[in-house]
Protein backbone atom coordinates (compact mmCIF):
# COMPACT_ATOMS: atom_id res chain seq x y z
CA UNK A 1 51.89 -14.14 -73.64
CA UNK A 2 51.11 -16.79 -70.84
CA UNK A 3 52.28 -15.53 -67.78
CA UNK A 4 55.16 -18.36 -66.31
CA UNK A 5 52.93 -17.86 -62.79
CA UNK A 6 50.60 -20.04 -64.28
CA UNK A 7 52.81 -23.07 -65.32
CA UNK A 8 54.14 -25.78 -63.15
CA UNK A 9 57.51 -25.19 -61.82
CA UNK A 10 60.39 -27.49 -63.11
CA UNK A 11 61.68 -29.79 -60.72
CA UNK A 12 65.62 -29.56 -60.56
CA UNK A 13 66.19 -33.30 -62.13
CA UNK A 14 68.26 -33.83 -65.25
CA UNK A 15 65.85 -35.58 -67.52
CA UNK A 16 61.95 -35.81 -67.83
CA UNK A 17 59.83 -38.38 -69.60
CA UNK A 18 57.57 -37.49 -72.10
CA UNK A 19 54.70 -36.95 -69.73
CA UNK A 20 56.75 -35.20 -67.61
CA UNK A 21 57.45 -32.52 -70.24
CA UNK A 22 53.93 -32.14 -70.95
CA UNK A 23 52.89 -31.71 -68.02
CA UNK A 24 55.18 -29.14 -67.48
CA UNK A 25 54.38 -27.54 -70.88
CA UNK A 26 50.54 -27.78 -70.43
CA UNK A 27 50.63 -29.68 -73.80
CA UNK A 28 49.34 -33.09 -74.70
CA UNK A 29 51.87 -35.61 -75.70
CA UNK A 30 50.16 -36.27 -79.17
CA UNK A 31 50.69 -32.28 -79.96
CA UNK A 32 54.24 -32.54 -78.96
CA UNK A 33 54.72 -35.26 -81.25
CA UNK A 34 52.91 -33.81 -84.19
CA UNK A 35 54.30 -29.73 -83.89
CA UNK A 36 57.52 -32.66 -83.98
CA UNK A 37 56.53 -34.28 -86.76
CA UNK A 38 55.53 -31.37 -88.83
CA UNK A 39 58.95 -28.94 -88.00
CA UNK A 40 60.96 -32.00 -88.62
CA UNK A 41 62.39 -31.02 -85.18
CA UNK A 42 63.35 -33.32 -82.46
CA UNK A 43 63.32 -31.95 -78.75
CA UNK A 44 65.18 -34.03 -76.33
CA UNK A 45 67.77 -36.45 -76.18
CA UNK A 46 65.37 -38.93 -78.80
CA UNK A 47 62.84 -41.49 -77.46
CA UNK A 48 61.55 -40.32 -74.38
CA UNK A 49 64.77 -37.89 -72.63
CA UNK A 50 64.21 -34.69 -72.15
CA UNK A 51 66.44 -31.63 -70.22
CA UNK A 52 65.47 -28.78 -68.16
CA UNK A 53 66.42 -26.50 -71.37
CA UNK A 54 64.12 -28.75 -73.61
CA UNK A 55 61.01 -27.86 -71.22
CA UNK A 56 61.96 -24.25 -71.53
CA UNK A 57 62.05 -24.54 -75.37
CA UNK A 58 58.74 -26.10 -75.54
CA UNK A 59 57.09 -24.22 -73.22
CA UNK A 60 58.09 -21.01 -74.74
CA UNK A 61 56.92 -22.56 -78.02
CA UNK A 62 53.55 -23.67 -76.61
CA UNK A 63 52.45 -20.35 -74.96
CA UNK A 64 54.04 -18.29 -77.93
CA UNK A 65 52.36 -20.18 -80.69
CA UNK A 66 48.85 -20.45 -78.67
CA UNK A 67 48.83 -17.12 -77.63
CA UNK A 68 49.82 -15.45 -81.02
CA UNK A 69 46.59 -18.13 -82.62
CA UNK A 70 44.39 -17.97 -79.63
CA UNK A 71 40.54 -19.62 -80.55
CA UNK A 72 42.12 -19.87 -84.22
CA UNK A 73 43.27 -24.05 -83.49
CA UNK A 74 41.28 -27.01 -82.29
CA UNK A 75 42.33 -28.85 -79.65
CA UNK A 76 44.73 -31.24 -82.16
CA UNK A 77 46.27 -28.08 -83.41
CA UNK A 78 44.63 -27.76 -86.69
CA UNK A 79 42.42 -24.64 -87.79
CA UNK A 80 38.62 -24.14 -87.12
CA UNK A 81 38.20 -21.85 -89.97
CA UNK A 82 38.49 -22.22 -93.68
CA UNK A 83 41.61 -21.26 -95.95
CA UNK A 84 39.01 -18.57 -97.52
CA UNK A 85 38.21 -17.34 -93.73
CA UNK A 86 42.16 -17.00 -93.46
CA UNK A 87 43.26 -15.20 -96.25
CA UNK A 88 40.43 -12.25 -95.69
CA UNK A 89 41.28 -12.02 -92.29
CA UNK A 90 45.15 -12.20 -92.67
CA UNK A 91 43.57 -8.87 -95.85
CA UNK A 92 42.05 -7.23 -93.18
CA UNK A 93 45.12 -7.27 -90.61
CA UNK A 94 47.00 -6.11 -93.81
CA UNK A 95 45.00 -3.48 -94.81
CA UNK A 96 45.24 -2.21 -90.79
CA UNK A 97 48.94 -2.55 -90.97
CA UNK A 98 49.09 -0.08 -94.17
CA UNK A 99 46.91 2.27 -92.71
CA UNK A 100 48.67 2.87 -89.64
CA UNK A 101 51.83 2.96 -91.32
CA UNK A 102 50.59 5.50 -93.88
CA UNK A 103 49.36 8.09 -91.01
């Protein structure tokens, strides 16, 4: 996980703007909006409010996600490598995971 050293600190203000938040994040706006889009989730008060808690949220979403799918995403968010790619690698993590737990 991304170590909270390396993000900005939030300023103590009650709402950020859009570009405030991802900033804050380390996220571009147009990611934001899309991981939006395709939860169906809004963060934030709609349009362009956002609280100290919604930072935290998406931050801990950003770092979590990116982390946990690290040089598996382009920089829009989508994956580099095919569905076929996926499924024998998601085999092979499988057939790790049944290993260790039949030792």
């Amino acid at each position: 996980m991304t170590n909270n050293v390396d993000l900005p600190t939030i300023p103590t203000k009650r709402y950020f703007n859009l570009q405030e938040v991802c900033e804050l994040a380390q996220v571009k706006p147009e990611q934001l909006v899309q991981w939006q889009k395709q939860e169906g989730r809004l963060i934030g008060k709609g349009g362009n409010h956002f609280t100290r808690l919604d930072v935290i949220k998406i931050r801990q979403l950003h770092h979590g996600i990116s982390d946990a799918t690290q040089n598996m995403l382009d920089e829009w968010g989508n994956p580099i490598i095919s569905n076929q790619e996926m499924r024998d690698e998601l085999k092979k993590m499988l057939s790790n995971i049944e290993k260790t737990l039949a030792i």
